[in-house]
C-alpha atoms as a PDB file:
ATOM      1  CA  UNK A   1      79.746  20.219  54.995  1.00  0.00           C
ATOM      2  CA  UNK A   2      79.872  22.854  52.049  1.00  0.00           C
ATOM      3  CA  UNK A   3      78.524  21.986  48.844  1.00  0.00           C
ATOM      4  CA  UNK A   4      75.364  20.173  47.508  1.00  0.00           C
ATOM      5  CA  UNK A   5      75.666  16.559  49.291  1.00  0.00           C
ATOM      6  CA  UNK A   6      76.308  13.545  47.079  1.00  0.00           C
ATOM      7  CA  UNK A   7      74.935  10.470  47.171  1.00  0.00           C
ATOM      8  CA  UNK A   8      75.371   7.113  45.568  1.00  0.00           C
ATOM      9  CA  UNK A   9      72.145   4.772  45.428  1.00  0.00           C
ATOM     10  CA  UNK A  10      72.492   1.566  44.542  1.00  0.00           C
ATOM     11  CA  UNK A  11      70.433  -1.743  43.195  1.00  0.00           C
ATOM     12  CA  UNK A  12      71.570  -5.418  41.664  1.00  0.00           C
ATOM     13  CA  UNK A  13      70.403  -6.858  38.729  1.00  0.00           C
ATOM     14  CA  UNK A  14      68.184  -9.779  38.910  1.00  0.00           C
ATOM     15  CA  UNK A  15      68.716 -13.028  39.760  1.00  0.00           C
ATOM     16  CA  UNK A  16      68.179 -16.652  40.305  1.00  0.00           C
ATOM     17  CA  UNK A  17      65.408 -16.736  37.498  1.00  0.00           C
ATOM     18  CA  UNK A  18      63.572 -13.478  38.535  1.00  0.00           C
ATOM     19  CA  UNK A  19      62.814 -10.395  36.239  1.00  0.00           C
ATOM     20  CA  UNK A  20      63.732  -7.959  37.504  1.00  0.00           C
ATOM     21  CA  UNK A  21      65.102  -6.953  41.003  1.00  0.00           C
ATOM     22  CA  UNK A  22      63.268  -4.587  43.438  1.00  0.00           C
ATOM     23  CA  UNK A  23      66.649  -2.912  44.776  1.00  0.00           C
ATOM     24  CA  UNK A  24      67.446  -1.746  41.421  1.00  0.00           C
ATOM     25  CA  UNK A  25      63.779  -0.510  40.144  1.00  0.00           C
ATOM     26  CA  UNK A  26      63.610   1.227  43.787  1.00  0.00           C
ATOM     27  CA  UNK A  27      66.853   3.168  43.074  1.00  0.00           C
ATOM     28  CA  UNK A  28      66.273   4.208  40.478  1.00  0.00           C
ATOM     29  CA  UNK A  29      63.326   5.613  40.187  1.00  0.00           C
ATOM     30  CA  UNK A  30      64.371   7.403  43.614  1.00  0.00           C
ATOM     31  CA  UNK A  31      66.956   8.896  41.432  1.00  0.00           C
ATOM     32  CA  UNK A  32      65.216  10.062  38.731  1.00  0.00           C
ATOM     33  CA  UNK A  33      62.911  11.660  40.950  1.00  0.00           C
ATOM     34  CA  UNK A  34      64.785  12.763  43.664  1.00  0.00           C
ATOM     35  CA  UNK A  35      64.430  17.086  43.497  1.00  0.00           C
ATOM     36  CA  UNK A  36      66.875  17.777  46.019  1.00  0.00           C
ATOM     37  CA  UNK A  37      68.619  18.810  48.257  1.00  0.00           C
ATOM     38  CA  UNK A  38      71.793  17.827  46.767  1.00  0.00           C
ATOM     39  CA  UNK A  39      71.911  15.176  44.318  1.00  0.00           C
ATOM     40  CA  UNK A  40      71.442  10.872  43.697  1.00  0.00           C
ATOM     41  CA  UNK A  41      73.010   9.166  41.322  1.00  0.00           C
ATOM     42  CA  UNK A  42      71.820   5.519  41.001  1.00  0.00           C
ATOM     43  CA  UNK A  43      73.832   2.362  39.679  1.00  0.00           C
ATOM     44  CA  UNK A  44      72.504  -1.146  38.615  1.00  0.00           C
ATOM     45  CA  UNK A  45      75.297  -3.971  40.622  1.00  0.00           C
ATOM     46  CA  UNK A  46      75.852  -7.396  38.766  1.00  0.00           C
ATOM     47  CA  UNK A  47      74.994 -10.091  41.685  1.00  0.00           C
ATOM     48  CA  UNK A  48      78.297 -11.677  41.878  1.00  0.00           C
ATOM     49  CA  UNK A  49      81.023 -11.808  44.368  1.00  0.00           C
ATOM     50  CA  UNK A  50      83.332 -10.664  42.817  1.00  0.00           C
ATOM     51  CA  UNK A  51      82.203  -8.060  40.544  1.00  0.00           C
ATOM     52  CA  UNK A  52      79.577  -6.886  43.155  1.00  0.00           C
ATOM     53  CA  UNK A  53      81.604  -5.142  44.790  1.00  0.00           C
ATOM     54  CA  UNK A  54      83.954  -4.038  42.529  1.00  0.00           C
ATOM     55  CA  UNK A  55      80.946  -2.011  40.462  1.00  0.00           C
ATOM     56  CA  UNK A  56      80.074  -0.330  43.647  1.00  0.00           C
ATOM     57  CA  UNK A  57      83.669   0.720  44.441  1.00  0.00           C
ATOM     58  CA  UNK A  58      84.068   1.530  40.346  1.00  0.00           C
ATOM     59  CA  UNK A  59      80.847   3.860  40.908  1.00  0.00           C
ATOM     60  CA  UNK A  60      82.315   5.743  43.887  1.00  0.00           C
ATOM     61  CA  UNK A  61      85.356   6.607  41.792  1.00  0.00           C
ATOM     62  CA  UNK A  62      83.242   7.852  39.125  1.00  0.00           C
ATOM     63  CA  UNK A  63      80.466   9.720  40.971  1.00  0.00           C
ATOM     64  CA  UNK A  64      82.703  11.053  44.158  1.00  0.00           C
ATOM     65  CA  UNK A  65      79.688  11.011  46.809  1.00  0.00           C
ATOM     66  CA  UNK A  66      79.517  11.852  49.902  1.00  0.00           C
ATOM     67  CA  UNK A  67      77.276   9.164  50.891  1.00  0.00           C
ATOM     68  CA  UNK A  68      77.154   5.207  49.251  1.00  0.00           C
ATOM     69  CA  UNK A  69      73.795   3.391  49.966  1.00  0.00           C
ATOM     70  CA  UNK A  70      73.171   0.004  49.127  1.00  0.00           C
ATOM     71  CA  UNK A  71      70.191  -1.933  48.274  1.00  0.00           C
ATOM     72  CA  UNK A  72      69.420  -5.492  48.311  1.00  0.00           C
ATOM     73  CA  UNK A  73      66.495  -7.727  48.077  1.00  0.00           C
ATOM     74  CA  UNK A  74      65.445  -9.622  51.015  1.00  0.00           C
ATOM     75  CA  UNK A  75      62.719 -12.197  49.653  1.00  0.00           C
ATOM     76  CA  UNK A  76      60.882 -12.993  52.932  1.00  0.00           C
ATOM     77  CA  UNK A  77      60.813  -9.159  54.336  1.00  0.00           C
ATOM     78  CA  UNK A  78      57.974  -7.607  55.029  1.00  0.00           C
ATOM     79  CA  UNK A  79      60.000  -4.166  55.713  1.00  0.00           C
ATOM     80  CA  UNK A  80      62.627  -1.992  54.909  1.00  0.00           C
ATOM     81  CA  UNK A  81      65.628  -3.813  56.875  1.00  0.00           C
ATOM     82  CA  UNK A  82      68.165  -1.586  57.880  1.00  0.00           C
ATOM     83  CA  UNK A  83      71.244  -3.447  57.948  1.00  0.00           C
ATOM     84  CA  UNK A  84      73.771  -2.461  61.128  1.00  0.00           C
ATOM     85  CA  UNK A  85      76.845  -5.364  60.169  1.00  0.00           C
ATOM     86  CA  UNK A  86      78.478  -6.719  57.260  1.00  0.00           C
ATOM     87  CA  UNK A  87      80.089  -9.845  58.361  1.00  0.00           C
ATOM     88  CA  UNK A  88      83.407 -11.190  56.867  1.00  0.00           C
ATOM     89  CA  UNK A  89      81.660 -14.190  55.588  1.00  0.00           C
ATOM     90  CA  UNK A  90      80.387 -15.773  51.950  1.00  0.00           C
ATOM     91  CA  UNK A  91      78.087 -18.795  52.511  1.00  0.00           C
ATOM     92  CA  UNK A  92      75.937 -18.971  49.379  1.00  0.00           C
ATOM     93  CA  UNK A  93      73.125 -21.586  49.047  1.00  0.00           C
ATOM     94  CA  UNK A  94      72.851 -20.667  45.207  1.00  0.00           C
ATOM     95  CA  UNK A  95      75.389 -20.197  42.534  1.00  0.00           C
ATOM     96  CA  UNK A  96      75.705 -15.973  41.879  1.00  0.00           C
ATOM     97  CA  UNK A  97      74.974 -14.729  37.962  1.00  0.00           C
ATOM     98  CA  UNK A  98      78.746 -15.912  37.357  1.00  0.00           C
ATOM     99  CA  UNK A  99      78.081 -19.591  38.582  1.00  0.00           C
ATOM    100  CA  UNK A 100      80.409 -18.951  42.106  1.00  0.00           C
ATOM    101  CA  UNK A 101      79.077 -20.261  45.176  1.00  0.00           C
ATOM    102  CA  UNK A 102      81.493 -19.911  48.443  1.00  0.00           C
ATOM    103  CA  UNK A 103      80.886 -22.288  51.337  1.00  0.00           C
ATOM    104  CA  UNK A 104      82.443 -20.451  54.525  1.00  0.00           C
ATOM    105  CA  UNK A 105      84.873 -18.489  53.111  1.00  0.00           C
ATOM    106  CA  UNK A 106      85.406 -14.972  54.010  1.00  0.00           C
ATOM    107  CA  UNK A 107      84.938 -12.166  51.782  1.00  0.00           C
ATOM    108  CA  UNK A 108      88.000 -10.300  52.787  1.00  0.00           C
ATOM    109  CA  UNK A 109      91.093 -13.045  54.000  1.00  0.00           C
ATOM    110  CA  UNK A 110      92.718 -11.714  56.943  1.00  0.00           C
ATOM    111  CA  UNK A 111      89.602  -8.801  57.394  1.00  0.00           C
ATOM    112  CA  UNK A 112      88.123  -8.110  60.634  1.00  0.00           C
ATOM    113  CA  UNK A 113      85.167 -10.151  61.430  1.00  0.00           C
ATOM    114  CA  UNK A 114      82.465  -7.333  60.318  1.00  0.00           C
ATOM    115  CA  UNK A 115      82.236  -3.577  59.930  1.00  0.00           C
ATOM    116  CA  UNK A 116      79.513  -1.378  61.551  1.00  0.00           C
ATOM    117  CA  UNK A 117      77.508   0.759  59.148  1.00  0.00           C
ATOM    118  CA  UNK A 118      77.837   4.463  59.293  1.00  0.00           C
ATOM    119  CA  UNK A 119      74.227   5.430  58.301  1.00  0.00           C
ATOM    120  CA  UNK A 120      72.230   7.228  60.635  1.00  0.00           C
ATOM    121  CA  UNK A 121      70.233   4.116  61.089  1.00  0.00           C
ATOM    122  CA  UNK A 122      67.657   5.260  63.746  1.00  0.00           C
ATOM    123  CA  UNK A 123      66.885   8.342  62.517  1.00  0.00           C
ATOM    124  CA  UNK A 124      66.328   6.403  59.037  1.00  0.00           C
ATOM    125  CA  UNK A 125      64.266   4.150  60.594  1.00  0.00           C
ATOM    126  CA  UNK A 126      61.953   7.167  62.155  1.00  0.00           C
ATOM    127  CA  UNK A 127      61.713   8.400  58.855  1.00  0.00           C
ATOM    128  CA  UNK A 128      60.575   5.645  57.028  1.00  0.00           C
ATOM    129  CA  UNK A 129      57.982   5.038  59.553  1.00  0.00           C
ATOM    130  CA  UNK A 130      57.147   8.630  60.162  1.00  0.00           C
ATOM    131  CA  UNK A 131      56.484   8.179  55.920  1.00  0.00           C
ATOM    132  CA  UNK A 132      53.816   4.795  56.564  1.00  0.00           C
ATOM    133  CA  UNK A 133      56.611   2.340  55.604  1.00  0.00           C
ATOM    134  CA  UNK A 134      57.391  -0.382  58.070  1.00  0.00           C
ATOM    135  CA  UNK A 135      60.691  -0.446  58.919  1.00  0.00           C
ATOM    136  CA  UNK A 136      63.272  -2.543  60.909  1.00  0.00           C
ATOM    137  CA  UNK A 137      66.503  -2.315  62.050  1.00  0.00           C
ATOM    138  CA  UNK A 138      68.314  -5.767  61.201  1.00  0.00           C
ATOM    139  CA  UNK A 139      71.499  -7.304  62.279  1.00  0.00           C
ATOM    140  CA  UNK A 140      73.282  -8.481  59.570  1.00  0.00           C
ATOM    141  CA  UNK A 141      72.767  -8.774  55.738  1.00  0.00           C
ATOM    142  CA  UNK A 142      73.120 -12.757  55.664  1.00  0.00           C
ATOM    143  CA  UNK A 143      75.733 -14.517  53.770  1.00  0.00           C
ATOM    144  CA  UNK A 144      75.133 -14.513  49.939  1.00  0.00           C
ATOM    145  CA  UNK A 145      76.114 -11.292  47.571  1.00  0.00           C
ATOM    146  CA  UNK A 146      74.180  -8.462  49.626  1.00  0.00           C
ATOM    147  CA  UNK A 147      76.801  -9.230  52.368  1.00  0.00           C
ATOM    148  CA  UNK A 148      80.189  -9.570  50.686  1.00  0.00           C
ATOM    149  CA  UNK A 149      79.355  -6.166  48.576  1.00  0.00           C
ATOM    150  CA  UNK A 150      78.157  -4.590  51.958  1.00  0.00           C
ATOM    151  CA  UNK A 151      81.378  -5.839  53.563  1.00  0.00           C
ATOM    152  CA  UNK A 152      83.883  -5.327  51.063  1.00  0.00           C
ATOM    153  CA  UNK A 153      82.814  -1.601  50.298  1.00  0.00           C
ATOM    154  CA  UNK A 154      83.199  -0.813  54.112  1.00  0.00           C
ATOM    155  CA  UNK A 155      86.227  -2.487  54.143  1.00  0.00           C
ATOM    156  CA  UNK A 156      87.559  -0.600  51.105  1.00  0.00           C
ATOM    157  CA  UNK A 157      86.514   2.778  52.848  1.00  0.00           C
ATOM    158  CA  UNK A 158      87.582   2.088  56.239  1.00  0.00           C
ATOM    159  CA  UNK A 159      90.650   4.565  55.513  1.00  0.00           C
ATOM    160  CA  UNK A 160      88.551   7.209  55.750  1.00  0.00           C
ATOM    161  CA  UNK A 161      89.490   8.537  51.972  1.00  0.00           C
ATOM    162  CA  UNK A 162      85.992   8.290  49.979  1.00  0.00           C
ATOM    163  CA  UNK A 163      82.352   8.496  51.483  1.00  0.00           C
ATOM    164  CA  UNK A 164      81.832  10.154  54.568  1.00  0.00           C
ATOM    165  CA  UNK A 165      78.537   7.641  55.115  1.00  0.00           C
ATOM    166  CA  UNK A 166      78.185   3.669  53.608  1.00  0.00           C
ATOM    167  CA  UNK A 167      75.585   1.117  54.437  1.00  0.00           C
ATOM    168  CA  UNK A 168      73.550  -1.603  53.435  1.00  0.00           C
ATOM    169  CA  UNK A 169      69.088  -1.690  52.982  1.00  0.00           C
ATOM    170  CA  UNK A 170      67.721  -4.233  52.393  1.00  0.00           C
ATOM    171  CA  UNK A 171      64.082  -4.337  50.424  1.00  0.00           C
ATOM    172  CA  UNK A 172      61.329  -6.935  50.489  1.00  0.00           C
ATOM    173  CA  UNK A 173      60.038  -7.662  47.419  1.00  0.00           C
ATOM    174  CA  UNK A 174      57.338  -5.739  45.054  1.00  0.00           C
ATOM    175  CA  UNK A 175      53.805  -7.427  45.954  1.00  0.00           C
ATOM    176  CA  UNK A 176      52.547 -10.001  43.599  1.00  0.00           C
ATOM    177  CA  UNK A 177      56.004 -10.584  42.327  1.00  0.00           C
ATOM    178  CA  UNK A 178      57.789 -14.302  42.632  1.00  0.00           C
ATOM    179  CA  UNK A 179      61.553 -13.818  43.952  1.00  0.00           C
ATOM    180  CA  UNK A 180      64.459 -15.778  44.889  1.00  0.00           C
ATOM    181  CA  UNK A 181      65.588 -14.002  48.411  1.00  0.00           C
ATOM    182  CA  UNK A 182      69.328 -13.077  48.618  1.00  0.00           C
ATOM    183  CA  UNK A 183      69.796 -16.703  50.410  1.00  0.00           C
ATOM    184  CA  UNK A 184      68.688 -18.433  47.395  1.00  0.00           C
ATOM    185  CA  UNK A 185      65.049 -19.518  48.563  1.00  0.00           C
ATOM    186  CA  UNK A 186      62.614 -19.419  45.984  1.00  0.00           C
ATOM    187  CA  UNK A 187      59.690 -17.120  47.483  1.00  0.00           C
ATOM    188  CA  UNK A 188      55.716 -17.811  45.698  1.00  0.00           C
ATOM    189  CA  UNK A 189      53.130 -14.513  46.798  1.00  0.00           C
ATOM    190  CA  UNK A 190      55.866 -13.389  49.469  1.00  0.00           C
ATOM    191  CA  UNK A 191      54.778 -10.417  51.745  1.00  0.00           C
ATOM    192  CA  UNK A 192      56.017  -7.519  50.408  1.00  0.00           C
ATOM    193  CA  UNK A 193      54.935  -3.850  49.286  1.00  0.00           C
ATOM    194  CA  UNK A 194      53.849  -2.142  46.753  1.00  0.00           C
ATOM    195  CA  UNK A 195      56.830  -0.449  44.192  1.00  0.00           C
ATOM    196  CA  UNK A 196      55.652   3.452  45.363  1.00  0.00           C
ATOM    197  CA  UNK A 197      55.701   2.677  48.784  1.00  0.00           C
ATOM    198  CA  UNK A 198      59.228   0.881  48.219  1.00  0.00           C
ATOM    199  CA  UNK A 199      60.316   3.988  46.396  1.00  0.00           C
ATOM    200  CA  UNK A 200      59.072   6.273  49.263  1.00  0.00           C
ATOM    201  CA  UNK A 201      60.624   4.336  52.009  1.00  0.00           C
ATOM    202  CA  UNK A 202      64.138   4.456  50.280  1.00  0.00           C
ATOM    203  CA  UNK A 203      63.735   8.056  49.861  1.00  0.00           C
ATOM    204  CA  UNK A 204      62.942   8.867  52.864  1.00  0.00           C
ATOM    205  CA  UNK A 205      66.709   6.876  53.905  1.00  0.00           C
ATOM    206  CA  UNK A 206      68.199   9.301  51.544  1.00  0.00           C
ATOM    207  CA  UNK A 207      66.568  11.954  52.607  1.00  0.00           C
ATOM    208  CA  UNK A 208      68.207  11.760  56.502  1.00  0.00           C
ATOM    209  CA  UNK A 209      71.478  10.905  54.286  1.00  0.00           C
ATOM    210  CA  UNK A 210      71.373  14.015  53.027  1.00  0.00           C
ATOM    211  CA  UNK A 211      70.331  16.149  56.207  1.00  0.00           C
ATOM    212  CA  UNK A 212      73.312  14.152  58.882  1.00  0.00           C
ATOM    213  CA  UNK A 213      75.657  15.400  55.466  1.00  0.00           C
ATOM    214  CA  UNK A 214      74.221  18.996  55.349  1.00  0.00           C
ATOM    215  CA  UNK A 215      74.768  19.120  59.557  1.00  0.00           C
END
């Protein structure tokens, strides 16, 4: 491509009693530090179905990237999980910050049944292990708000008009910290990393962003 590659980082807001939410404090400070090439621009997500995905879709408008990445937080992970599906599906086992809470209904009516990311997943994967950050490739972002926002931003790009790559990371939580995982299960001392090493996993994501962009 011409041009200084764009790219669109995002995080949610906390939830089910927590703090503050890994996804967003890993994006960004990614952002704010992030020296090139091209450029981040980071935006905080309400976790709610149906303004999830709407913020993430309002942020594309506004920023024009060339890229959209998406964090979540995973409480049980141990890793980066590198999401390959969104799956047409809202099943959540908590109430979102708006009080919802779908039992088996899809995210999209009438939708296919899931969309495929576009990231260059195994070369992100290398790079966040090349880095000393585990790493996994996962295959699908479960059921609760991490999924519908995954799936209904592919779904809104699938004509090909916005983002040239969209996906979905998932993040385990900062250690120490108590969470509620993006199923809605309360997590006490979960495995998880440290906050730098989150923020130098994620960049290192971007990073091959940017290079399969600049190609």
């Amino acid at each position: 491509m011409t041009g200084s590659p764009v790219v669109l980082l995002t995080g949610f807001e906390p939830f089910g009693g927590a703090a503050t939410n890994p996804s967003w404090e890993a994006a960004s400070r990614v952002a704010d530090t992030w020296r090139g090439p091209g450029s981040v621009h980071a935006r905080r997500i309400p976790v709610t179905f149906a303004d999830g995905p709407r913020s993430v879709l309002d942020a594309v408008g506004e920023t024009r990237p060339d890229a959209v990445v998406m964090l979540g937080l995973h409480g049980g992970a141990r890793e980066l999980r590198l999401e390959r599906v969104a799956v047409n599906v809202a099943d959540a086992r908590i109430p979102d910050n708006a009080g919802a809470q779908p039992v088996d209904e899809p995210v999209v009516p009438g939708g296919p049944v899931g969309y495929w990311s576009t990231l260059p997943l195994r070369a992100a994967l290398d790079a966040a292990r090349a880095v000393g950050i585990p790493a996994a490739l996962s295959p699908s972002a479960g059921t609760y708000v991490c999924n519908a926002t995954f799936y209904a931003v592919q779904h809104a790009l699938a004509s090909g008009d916005g983002p040239r790559l969209s996906g979905f990371v998932h993040v385990p939580p900062v250690l120490g910290e108590r969470v509620t995982d993006d199923d809605g299960v309360a997590a006490d001392g979960a495995p998880g990393l440290a906050l730098g090493d989150l923020v130098r996993g994620v960049a290192a994501v971007v990073g091959v962003v940017v290079d399969e962009l600049r190609r």
